[in-house]
Protein backbone atom coordinates (compact mmCIF):
# COMPACT_ATOMS: atom_id res chain seq x y z
CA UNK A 1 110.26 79.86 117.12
CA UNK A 2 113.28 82.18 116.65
CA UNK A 3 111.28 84.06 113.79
CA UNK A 4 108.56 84.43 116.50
CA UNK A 5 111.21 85.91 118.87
CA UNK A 6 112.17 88.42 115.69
CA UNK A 7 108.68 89.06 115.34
CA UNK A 8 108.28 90.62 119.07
CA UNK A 9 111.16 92.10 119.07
CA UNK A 10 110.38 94.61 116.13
CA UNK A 11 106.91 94.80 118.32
CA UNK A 12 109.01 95.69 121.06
CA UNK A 13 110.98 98.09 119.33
CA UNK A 14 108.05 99.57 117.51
CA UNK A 15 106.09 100.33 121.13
CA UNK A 16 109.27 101.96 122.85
CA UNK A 17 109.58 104.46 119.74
CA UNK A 18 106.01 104.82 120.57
CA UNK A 19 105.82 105.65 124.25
CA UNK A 20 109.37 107.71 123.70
CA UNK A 21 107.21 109.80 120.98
CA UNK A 22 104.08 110.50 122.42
CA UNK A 23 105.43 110.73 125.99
CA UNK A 24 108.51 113.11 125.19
CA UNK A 25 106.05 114.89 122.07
CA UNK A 26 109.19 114.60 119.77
CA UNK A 27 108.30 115.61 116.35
CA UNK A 28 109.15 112.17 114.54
CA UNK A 29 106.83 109.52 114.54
CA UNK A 30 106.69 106.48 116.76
CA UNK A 31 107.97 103.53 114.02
CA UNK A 32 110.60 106.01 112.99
CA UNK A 33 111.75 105.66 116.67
CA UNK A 34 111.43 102.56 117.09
CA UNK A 35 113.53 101.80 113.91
CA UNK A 36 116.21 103.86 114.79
CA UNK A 37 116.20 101.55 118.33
CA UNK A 38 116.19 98.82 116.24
CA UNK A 39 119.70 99.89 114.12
CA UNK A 40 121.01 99.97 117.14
CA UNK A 41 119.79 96.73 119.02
CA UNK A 42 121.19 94.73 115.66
CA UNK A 43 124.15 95.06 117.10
CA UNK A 44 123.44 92.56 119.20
CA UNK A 45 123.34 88.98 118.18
CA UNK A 46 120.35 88.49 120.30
CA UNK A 47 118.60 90.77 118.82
CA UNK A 48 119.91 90.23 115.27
CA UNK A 49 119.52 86.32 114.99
CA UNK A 50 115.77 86.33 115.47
CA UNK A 51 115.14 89.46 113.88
CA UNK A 52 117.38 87.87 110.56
CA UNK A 53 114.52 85.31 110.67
CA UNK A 54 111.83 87.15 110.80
CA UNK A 55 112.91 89.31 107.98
CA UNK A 56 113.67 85.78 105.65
CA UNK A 57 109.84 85.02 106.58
CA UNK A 58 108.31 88.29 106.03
CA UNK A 59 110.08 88.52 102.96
CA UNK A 60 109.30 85.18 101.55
CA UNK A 61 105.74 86.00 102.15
CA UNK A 62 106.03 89.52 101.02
CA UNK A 63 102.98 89.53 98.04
CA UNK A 64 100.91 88.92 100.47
CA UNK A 65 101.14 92.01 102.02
CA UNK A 66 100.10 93.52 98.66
CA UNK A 67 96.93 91.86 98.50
CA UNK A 68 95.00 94.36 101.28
CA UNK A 69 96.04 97.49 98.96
CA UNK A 70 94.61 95.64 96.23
CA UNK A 71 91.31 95.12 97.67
CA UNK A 72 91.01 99.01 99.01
CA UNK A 73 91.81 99.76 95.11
CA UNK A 74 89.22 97.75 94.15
CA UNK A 75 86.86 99.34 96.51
CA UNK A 76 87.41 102.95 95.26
CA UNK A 77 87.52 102.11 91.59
CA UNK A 78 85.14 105.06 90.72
CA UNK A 79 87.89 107.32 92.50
CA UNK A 80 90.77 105.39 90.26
CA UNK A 81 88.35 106.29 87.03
CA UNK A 82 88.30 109.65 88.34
CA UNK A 83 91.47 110.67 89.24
CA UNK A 84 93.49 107.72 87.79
CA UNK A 85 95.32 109.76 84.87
CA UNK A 86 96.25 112.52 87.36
CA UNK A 87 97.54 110.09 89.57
CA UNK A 88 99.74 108.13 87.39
CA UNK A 89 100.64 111.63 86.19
CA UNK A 90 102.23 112.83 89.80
CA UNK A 91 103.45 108.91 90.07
CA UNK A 92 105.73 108.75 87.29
CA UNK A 93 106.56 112.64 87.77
CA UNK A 94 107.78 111.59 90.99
CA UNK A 95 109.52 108.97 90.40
CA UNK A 96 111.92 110.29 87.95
CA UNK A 97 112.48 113.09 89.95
CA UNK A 98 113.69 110.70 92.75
CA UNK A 99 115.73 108.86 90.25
CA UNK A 100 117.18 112.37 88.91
CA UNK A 101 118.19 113.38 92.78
CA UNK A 102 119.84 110.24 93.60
CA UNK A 103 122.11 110.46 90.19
CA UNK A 104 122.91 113.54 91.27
CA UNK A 105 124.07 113.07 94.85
CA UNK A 106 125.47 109.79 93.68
CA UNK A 107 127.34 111.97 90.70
CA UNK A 108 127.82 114.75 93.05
CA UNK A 109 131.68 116.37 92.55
CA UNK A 110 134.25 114.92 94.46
CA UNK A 111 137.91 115.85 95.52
CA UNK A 112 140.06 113.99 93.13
CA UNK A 113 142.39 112.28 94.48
CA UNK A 114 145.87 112.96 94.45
CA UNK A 115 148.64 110.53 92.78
């Protein structure tokens, strides 16, 4: 029951961010929003108790959320034949450039500190 509660409370979150998007036309997306909201209400046990169990469910269940993505691959397999080299191509590229920017922020020059 409580991950149930969890369950419509990121709903709840998730259609605020919505309404707040679409009727204020602010440039970020609804979810975005709504997760933003959501930092905020996890301040709150009563928010953060049932949303804590929904996240151990979702997460213990969390291959299954793969398995949709693997059935639209497997729809557009003469795509993947097509395009698959490029694709792993800009995948990998991309990846190791995130992995290069976040060793350098995390590397970035500091102050030293002073004895």
């Amino acid at each position: 029951m409580q991950g149930l509660r969890g369950l419509a409370w990121l709903l709840a979150f998730q259609s605020i961010g919505e309404v707040l998007s679409r009727g204020l036309s602010l440039p970020l997306p609804g979810p975005v929003l709504g997760l933003v909201l959501l930092l905020a209400g996890l301040r709150f046990p009563l928010v953060r108790e049932p949303v804590g169990a929904c996240a151990d469910f979702l997460l213990a269940h969390l291959s299954l959320l793969f398995i949709p993505v693997g059935v639209g691959v497997m729809t557009h397999l003469t795509l993947l034949a097509q395009y698959g080299g490029r694709m792993l191509f800009v995948i990998v590229l991309s990846t190791w450039i995130g992995l290069a920017v976040t060793a350098a922020v995390l590397w970035w020059p500091r102050p030293k500190p002073r004895d």
